[in-house]
PDB file of N, CA and C in Angstrom:
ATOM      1  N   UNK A   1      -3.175  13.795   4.206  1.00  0.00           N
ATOM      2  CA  UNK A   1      -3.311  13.843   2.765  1.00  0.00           C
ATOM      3  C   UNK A   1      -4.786  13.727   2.382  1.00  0.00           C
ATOM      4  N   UNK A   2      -5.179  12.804   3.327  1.00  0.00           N
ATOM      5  CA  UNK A   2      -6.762  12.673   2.568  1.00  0.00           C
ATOM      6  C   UNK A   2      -7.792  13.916   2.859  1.00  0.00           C
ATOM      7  N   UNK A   3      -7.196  14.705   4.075  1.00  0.00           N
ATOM      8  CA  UNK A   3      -8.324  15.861   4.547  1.00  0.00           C
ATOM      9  C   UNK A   3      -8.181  16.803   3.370  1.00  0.00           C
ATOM     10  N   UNK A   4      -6.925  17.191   2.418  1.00  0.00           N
ATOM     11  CA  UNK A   4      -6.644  17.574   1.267  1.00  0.00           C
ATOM     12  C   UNK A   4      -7.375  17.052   0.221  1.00  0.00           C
ATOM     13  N   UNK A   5      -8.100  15.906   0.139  1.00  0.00           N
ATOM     14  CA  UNK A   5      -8.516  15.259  -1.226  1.00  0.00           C
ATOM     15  C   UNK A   5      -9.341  16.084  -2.058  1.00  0.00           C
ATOM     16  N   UNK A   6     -10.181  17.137  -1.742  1.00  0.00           N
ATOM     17  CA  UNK A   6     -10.862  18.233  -3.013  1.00  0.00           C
ATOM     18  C   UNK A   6      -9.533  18.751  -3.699  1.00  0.00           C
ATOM     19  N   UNK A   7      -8.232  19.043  -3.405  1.00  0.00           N
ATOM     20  CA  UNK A   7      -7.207  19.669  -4.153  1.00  0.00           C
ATOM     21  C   UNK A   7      -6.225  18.803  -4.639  1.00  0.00           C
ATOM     22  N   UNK A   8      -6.207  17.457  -4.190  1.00  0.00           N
ATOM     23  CA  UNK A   8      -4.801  16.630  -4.292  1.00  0.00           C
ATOM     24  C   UNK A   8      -5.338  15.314  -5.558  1.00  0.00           C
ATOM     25  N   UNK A   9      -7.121  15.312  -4.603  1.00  0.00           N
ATOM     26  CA  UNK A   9      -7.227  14.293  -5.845  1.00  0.00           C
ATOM     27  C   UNK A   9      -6.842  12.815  -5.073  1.00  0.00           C
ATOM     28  N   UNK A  10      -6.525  12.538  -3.858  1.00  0.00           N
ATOM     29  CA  UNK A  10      -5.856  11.711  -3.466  1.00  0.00           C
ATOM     30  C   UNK A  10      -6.396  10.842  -1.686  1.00  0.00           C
ATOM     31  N   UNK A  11      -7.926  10.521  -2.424  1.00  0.00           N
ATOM     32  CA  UNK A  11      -8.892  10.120  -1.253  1.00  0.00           C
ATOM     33  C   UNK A  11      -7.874   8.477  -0.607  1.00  0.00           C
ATOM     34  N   UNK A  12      -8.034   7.769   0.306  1.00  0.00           N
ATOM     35  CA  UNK A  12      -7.912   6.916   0.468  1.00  0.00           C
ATOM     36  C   UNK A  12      -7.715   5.324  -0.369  1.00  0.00           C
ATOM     37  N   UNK A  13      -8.846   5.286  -1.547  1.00  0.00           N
ATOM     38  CA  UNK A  13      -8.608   4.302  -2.070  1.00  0.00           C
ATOM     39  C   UNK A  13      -7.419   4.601  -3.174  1.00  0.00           C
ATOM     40  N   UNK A  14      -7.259   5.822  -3.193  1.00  0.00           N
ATOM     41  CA  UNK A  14      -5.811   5.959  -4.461  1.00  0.00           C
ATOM     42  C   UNK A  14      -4.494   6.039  -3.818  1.00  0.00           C
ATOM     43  N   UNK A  15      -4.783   6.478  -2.440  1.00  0.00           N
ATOM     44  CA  UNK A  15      -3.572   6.168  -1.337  1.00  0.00           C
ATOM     45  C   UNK A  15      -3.242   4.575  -1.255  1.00  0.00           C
ATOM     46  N   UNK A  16      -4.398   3.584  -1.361  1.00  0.00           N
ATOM     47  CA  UNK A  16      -4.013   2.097  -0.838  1.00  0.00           C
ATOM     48  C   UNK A  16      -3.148   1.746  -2.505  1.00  0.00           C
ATOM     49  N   UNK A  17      -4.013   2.327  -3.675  1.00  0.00           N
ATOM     50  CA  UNK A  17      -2.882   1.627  -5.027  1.00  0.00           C
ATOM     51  C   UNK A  17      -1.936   2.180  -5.389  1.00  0.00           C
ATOM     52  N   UNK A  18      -1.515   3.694  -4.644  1.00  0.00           N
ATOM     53  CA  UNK A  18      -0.279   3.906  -4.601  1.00  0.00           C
ATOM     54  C   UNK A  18       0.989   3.187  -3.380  1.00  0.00           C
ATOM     55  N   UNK A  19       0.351   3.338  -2.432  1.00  0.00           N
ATOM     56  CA  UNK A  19       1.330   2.450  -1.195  1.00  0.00           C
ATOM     57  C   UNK A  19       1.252   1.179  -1.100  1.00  0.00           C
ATOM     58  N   UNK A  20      -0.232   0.754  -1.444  1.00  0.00           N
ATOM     59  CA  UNK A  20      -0.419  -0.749  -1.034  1.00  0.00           C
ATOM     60  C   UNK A  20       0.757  -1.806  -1.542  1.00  0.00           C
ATOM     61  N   UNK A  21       1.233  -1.721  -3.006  1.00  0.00           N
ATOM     62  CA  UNK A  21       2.229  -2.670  -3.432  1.00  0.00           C
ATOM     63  C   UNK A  21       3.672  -2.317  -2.550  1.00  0.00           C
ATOM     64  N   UNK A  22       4.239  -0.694  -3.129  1.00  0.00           N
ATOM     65  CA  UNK A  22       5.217  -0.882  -1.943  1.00  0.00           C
ATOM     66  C   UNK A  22       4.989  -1.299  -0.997  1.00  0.00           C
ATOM     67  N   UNK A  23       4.319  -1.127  -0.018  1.00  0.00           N
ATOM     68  CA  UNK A  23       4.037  -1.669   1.498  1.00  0.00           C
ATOM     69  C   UNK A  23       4.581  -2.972   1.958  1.00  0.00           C
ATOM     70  N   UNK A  24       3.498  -3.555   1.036  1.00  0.00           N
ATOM     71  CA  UNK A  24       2.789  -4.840   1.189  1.00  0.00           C
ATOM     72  C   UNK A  24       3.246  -6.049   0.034  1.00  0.00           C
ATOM     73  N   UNK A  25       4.312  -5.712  -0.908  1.00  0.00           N
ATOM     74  CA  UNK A  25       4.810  -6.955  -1.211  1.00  0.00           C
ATOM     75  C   UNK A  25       5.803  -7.815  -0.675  1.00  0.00           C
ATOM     76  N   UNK A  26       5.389  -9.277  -1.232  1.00  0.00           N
ATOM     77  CA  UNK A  26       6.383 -10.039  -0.747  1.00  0.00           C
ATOM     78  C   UNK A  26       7.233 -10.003  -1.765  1.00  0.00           C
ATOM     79  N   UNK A  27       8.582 -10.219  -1.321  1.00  0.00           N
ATOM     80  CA  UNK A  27       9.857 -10.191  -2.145  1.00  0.00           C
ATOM     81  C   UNK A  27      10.039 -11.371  -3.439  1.00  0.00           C
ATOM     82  N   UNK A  28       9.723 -12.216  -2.720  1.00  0.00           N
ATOM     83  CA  UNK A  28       9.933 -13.653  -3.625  1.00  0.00           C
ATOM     84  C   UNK A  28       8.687 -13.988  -4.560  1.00  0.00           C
ATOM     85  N   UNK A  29       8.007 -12.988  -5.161  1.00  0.00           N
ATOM     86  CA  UNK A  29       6.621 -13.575  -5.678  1.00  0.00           C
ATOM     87  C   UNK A  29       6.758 -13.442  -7.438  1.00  0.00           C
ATOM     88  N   UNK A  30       6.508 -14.453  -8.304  1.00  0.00           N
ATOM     89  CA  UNK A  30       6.335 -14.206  -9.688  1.00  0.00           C
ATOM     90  C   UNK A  30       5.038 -13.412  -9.953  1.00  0.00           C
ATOM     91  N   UNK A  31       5.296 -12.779 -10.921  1.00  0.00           N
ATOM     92  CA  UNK A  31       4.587 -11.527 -11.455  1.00  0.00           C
ATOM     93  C   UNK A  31       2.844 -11.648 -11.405  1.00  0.00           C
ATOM     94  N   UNK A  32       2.762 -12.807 -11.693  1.00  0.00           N
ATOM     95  CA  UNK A  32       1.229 -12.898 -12.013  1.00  0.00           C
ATOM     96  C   UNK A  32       0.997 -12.948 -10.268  1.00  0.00           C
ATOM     97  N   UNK A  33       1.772 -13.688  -9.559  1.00  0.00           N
ATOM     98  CA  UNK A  33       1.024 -13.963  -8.210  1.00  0.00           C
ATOM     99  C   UNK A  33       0.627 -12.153  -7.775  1.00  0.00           C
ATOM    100  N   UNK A  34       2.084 -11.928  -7.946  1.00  0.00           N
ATOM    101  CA  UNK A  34       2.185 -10.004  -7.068  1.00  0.00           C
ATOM    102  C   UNK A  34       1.134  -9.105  -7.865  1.00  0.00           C
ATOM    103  N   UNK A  35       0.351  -9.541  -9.243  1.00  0.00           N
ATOM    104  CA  UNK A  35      -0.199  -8.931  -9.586  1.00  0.00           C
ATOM    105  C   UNK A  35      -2.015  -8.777  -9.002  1.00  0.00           C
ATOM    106  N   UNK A  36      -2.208 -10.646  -8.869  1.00  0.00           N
ATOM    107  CA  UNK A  36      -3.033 -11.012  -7.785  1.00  0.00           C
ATOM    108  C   UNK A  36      -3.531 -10.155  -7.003  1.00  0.00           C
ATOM    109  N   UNK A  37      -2.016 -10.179  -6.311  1.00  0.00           N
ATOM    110  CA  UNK A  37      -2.449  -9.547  -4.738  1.00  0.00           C
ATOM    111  C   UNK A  37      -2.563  -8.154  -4.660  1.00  0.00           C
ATOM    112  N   UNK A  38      -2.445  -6.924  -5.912  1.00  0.00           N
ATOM    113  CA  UNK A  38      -2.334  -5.924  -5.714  1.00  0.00           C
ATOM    114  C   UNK A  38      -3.975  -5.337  -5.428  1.00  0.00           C
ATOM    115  N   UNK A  39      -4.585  -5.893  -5.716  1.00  0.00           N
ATOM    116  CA  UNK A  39      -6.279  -5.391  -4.939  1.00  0.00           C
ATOM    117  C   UNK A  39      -6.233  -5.637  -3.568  1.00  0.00           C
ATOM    118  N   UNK A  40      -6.050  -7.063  -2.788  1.00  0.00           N
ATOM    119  CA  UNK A  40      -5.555  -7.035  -1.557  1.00  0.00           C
ATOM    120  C   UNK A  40      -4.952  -6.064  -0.561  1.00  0.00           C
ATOM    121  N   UNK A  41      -3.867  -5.586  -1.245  1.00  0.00           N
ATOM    122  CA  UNK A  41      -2.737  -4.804  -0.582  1.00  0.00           C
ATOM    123  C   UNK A  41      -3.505  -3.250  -0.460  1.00  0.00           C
ATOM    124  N   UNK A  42      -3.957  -2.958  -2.157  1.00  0.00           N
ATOM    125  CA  UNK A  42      -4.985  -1.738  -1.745  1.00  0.00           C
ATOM    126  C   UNK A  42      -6.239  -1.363  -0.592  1.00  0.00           C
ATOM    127  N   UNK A  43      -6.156  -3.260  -0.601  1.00  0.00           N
ATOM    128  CA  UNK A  43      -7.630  -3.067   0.217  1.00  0.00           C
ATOM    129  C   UNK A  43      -7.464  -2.800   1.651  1.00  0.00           C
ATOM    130  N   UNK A  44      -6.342  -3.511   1.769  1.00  0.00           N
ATOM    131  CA  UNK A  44      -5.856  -3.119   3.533  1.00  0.00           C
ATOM    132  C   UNK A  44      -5.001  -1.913   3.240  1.00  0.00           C
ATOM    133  N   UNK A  45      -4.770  -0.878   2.743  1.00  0.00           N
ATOM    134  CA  UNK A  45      -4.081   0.432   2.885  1.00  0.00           C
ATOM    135  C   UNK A  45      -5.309   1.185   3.139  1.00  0.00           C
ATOM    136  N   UNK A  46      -6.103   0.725   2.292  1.00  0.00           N
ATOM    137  CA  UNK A  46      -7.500   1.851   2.348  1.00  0.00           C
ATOM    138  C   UNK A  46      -8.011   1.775   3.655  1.00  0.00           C
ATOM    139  N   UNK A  47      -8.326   0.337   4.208  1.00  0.00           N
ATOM    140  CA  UNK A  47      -8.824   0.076   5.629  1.00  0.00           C
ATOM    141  C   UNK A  47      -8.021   0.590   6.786  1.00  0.00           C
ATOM    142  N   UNK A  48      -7.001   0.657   6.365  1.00  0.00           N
ATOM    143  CA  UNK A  48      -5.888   1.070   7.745  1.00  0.00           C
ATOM    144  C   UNK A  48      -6.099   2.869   7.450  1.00  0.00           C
ATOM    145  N   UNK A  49      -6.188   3.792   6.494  1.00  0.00           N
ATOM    146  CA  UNK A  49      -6.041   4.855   6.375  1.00  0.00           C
ATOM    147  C   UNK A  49      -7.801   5.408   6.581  1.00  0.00           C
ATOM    148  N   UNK A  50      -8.699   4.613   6.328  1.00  0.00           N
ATOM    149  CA  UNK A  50     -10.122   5.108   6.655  1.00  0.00           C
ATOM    150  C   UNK A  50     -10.024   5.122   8.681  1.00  0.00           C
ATOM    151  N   UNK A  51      -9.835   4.059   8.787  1.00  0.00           N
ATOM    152  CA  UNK A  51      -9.675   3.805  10.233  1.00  0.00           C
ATOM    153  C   UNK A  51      -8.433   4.037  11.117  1.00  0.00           C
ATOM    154  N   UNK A  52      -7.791   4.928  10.704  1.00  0.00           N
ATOM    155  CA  UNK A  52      -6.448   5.369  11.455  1.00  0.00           C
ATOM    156  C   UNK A  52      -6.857   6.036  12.914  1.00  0.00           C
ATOM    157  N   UNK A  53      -7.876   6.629  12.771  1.00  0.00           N
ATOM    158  CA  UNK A  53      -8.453   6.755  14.522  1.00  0.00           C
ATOM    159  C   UNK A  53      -8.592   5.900  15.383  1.00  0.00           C
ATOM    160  N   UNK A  54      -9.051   4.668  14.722  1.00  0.00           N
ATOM    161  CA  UNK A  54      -9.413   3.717  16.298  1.00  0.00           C
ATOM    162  C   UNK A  54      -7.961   2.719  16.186  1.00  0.00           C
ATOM    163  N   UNK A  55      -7.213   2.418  14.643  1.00  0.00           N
ATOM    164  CA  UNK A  55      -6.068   1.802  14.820  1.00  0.00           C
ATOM    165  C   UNK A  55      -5.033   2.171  15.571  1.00  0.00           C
ATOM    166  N   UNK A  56      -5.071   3.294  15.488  1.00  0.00           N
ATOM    167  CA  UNK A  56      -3.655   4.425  15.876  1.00  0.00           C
ATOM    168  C   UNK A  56      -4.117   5.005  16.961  1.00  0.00           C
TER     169      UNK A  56
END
């Protein structure tokens, strides 16, 4: 998706705030906490999808 990003629009860091919450929430969390953590969750989607070569 990201080698697409001149046409999709859809570099890495908009991949982590679209997946990062699905991914990466916890089930049991009140709103303000899950809202917290949604920079977090982006931040490790982005890191795992910049670096999918040496992770993967």
């Amino acid at each position: 998706v990201t080698q697409n990003e001149k046409d999709n629009l859809m570099n890495a860091e908009n991949l982590g705030i679209v997946f990062g919450p699905t991914l990466m929430r916890a089930p049991d969390l009140d709103a303000m906490t899950a809202l917290n953590d949604i920079r977090y969750q982006r931040q490790v989607v982005e890191l795992l999808i910049k670096n999918e070569d040496i992770l993967f």
